[in-house]
C-alpha atoms as a PDB file:
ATOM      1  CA  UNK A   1      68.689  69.809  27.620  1.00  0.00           C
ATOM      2  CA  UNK A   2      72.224  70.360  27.865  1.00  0.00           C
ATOM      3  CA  UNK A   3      74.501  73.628  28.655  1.00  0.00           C
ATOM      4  CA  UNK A   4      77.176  74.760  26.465  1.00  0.00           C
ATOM      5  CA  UNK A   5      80.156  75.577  28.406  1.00  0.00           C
ATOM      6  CA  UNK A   6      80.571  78.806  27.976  1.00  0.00           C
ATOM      7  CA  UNK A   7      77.113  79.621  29.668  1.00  0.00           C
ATOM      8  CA  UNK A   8      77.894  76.888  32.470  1.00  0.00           C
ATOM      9  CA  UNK A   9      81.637  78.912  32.889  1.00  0.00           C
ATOM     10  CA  UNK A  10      79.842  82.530  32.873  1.00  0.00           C
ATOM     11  CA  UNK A  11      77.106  81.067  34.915  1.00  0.00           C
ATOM     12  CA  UNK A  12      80.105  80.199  37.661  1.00  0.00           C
ATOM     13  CA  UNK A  13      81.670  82.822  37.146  1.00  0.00           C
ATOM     14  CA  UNK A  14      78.342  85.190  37.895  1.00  0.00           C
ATOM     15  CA  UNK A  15      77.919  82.831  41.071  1.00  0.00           C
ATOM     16  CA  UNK A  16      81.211  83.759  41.877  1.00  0.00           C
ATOM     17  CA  UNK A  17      81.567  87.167  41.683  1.00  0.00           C
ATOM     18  CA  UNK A  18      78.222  87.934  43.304  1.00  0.00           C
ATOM     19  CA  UNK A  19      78.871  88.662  46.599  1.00  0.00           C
ATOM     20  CA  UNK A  20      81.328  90.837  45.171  1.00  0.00           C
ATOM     21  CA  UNK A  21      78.718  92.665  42.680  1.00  0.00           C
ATOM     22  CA  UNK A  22      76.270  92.846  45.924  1.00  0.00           C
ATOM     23  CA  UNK A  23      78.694  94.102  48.476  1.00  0.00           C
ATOM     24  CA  UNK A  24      79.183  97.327  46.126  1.00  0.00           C
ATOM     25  CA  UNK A  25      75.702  97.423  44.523  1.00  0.00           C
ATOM     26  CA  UNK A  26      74.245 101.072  45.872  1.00  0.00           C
ATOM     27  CA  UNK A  27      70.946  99.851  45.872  1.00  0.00           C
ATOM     28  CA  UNK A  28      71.725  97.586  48.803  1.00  0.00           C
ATOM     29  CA  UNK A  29      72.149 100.675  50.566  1.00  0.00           C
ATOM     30  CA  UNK A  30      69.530 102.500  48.991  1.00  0.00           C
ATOM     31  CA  UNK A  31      67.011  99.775  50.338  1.00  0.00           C
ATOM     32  CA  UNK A  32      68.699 100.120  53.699  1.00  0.00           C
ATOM     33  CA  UNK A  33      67.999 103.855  54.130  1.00  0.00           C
ATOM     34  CA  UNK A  34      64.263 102.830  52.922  1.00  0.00           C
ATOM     35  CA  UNK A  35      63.148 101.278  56.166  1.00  0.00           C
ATOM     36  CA  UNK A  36      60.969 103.519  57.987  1.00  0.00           C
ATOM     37  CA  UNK A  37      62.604 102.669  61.453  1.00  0.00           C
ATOM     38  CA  UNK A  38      66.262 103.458  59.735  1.00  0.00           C
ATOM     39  CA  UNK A  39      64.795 106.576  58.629  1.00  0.00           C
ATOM     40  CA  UNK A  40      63.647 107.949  61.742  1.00  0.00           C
ATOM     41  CA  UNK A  41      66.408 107.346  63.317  1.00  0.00           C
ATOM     42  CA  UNK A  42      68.303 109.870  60.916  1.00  0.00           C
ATOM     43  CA  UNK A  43      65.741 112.312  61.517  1.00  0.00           C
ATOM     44  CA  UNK A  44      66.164 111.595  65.132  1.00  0.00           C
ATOM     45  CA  UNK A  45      69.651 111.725  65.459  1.00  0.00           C
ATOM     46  CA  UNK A  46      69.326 115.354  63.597  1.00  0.00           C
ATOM     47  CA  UNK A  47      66.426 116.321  65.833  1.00  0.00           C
ATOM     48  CA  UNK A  48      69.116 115.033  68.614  1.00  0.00           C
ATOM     49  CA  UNK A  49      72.033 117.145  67.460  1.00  0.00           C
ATOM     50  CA  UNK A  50      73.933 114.071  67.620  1.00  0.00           C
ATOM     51  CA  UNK A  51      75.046 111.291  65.439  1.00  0.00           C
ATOM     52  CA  UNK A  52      75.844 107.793  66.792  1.00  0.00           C
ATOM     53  CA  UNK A  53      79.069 106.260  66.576  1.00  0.00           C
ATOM     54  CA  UNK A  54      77.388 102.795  67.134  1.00  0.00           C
ATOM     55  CA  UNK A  55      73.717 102.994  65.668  1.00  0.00           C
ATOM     56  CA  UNK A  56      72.678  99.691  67.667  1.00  0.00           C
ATOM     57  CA  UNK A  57      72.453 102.212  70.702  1.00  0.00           C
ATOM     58  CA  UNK A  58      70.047 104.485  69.232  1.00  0.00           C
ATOM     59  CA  UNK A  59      67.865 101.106  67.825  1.00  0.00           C
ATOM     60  CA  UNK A  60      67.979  99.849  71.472  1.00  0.00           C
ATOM     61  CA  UNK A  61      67.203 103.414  73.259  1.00  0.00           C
ATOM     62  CA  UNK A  62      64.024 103.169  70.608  1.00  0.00           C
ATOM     63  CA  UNK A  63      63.355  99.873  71.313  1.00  0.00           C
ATOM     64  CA  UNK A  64      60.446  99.212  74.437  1.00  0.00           C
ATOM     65  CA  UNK A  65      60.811  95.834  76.847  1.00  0.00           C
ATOM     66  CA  UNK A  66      57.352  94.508  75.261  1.00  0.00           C
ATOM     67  CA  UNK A  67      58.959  94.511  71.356  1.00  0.00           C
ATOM     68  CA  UNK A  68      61.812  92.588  72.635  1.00  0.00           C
ATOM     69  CA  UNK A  69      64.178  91.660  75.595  1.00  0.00           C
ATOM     70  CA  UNK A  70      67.110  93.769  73.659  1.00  0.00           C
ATOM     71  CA  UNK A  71      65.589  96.750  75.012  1.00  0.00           C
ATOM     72  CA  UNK A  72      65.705 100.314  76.050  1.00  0.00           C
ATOM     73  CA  UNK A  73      65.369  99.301  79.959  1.00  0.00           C
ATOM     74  CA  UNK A  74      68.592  99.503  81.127  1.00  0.00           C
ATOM     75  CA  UNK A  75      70.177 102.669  78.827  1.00  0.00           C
ATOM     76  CA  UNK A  76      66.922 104.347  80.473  1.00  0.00           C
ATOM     77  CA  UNK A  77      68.326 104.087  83.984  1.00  0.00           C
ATOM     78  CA  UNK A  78      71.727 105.115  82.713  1.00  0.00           C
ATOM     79  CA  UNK A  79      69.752 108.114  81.153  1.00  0.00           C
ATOM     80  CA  UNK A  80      67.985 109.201  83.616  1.00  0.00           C
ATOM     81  CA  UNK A  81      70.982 109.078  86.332  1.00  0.00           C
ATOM     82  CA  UNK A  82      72.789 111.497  83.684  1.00  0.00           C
ATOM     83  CA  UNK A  83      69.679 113.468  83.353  1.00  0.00           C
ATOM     84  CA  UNK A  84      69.751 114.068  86.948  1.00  0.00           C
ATOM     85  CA  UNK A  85      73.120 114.888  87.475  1.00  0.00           C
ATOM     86  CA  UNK A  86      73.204 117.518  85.035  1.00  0.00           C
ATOM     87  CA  UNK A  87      70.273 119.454  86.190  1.00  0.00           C
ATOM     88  CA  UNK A  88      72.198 118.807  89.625  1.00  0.00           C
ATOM     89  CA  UNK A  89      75.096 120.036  88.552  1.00  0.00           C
ATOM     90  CA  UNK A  90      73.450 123.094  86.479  1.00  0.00           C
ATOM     91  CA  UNK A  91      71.753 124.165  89.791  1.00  0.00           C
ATOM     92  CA  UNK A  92      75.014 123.860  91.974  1.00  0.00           C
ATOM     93  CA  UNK A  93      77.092 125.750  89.731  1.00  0.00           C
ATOM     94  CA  UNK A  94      74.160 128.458  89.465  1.00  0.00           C
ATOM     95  CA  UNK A  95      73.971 128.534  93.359  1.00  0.00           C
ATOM     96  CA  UNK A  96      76.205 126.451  95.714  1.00  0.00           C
ATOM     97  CA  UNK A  97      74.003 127.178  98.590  1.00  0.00           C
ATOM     98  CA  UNK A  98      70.941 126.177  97.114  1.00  0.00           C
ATOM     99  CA  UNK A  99      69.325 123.520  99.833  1.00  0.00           C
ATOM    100  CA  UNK A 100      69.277 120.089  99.252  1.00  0.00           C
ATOM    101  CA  UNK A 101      65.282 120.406  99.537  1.00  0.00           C
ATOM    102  CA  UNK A 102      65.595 122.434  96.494  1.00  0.00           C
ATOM    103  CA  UNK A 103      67.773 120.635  94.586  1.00  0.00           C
ATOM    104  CA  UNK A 104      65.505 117.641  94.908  1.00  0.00           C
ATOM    105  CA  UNK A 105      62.552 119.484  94.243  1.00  0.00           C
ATOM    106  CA  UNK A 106      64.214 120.226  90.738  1.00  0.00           C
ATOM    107  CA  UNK A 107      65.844 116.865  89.951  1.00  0.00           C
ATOM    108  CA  UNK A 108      62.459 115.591  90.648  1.00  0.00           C
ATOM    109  CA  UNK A 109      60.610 118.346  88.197  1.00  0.00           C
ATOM    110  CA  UNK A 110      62.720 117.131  85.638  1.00  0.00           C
ATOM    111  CA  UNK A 111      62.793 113.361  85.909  1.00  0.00           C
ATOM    112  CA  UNK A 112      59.101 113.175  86.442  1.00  0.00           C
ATOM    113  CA  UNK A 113      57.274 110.862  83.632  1.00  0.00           C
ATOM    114  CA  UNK A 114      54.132 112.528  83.686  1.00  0.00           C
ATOM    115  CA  UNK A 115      55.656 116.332  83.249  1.00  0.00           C
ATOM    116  CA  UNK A 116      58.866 117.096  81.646  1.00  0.00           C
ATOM    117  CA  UNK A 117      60.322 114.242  80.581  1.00  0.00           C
ATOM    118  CA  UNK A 118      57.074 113.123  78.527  1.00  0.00           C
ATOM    119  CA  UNK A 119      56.942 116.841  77.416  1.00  0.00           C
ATOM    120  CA  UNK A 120      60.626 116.550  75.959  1.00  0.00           C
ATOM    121  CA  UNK A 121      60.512 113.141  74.077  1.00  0.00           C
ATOM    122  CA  UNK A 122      56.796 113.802  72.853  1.00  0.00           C
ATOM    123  CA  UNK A 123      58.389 116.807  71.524  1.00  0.00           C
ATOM    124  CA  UNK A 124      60.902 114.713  69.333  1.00  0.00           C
ATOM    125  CA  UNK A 125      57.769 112.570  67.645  1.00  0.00           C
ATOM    126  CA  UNK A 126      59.207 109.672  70.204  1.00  0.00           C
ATOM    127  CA  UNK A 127      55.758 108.065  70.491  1.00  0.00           C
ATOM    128  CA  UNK A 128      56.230 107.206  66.487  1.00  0.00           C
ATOM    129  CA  UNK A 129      59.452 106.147  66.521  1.00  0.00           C
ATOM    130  CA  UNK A 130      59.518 103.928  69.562  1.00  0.00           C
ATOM    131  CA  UNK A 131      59.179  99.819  68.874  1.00  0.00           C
ATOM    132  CA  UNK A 132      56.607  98.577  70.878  1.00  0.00           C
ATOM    133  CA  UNK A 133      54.412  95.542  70.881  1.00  0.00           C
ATOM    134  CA  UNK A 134      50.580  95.779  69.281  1.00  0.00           C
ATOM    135  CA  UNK A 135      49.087  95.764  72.515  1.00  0.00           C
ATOM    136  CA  UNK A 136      51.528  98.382  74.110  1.00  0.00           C
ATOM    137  CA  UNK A 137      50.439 102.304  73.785  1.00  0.00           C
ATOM    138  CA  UNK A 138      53.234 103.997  72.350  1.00  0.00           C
ATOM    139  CA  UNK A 139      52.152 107.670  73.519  1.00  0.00           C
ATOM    140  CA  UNK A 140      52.015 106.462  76.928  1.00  0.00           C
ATOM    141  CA  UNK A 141      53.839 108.945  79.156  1.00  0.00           C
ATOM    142  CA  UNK A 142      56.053 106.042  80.716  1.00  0.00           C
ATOM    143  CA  UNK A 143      57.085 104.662  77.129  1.00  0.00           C
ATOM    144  CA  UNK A 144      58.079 107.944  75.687  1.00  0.00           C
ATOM    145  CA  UNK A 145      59.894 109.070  78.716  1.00  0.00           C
ATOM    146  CA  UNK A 146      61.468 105.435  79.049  1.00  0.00           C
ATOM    147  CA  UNK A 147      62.694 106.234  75.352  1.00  0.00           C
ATOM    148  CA  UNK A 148      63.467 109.910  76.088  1.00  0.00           C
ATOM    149  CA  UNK A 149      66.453 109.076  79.237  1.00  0.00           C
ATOM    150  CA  UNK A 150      66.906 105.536  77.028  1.00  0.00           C
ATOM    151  CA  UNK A 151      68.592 108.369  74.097  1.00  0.00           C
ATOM    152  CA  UNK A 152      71.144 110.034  76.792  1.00  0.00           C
ATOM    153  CA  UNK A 153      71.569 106.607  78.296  1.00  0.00           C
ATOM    154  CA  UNK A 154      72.933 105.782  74.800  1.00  0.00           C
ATOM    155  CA  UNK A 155      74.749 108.564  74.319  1.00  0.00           C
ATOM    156  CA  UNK A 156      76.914 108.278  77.448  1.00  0.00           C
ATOM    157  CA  UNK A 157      78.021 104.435  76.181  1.00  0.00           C
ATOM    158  CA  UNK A 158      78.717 106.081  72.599  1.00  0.00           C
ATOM    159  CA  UNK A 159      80.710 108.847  73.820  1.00  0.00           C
ATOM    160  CA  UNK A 160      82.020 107.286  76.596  1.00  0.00           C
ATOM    161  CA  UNK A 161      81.299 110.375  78.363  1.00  0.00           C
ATOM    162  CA  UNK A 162      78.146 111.251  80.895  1.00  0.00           C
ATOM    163  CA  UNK A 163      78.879 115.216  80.382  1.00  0.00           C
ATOM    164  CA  UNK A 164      78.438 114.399  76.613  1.00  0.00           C
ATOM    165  CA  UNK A 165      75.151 113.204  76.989  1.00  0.00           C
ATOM    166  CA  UNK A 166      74.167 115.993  79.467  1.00  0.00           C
ATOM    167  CA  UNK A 167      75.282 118.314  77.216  1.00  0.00           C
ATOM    168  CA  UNK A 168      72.728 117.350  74.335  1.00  0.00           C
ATOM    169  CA  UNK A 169      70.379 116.939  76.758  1.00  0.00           C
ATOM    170  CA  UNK A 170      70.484 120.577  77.715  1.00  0.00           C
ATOM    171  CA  UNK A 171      70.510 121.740  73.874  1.00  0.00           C
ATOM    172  CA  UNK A 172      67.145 119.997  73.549  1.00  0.00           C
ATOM    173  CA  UNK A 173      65.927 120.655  77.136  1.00  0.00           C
ATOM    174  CA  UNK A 174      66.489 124.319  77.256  1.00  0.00           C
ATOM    175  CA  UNK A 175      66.797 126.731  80.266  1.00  0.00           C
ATOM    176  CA  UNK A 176      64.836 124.864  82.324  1.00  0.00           C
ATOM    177  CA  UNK A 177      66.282 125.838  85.263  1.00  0.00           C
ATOM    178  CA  UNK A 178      65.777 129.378  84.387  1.00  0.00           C
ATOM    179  CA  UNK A 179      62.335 129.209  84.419  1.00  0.00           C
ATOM    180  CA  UNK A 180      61.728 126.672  87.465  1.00  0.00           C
ATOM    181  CA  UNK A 181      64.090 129.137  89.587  1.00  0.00           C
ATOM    182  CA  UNK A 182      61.736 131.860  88.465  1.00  0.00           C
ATOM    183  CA  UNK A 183      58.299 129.956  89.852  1.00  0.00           C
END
């Protein structure tokens, strides 16, 4: 069975031009934003208030050490040192004179897995977003707050800015420190 040329010259020319056609097709993009995980990012990052510059940090502050060793781990420690300095900071600007027992005491109420942190990123649907691996609970307190300071973790290395992250943590955290002052 032989070609005739012109189908052998359009079928080069198709081969050609393909990475071209696919490159602009919108349904490469269509079945991008069709992944469940892409899509709750979005809905994350709206949740958030923020939009990453550099999605990969949002996939890795959503992504638990037993999916894979690109993980949340060390944007979590990151997070939670910003978390902690901004309730510090919060609290010292509210009261200089507040003692260093106290400030603890509040740094700690915050930070804690099993309380607020847990509270905060269950509150975002974390638990459903979050990668883990079959055997791993998901709505585990330590997974969703390791996810939770993993998200402001990220946000400092996107911004380039702790304060930035601090900032949308306290838009989704609340007055916190209004009502622990007041217990």
């Amino acid at each position: 069975m032989r070609s005739s040329p012109s189908f052998i010259a359009f079928s080069l020319l198709f081969i050609a031009l393909l990475p071209s056609i696919q490159a602009h097709a919108p349904i490469n993009a269509h079945f991008k934003s069709l992944s469940p995980f892409s899509s709750a990012l979005e809905t994350l990052q709206k949740q958030l208030g923020y939009t990453f510059k550099k999605i990969g940090l949002l996939r890795r502050a959503m992504t638990h050490a037993s999916f894979s060793e690109e993980n949340n781990k060390a944007l979590a420690v990151l997070g939670g040192s910003v978390i902690e300095t901004a309730v510090s900071f919060k609290l010292l600007s509210k009261d200089i004179d507040v003692s260093a027992s106290e400030l603890n005491k509040m740094v700690s109420r915050v930070s804690n897995v099993e309380s607020s942190c847990a509270v905060d990123g269950t509150r975002l649907s974390l638990h459903k977003v979050v990668r883990v691996a079959p055997n791993t609970n998901a709505s585990a307190p330590s997974v969703v707050c390791g996810a939770f300071r993993a998200i402001f973790g990220g946000i400092a290395i996107d911004t380039g800015n702790s304060d930035d992250a601090g900032s949308v943590f306290w838009n989704l955290h609340g007055d916190l420190l209004g009502n622990a002052l007041s217990m």
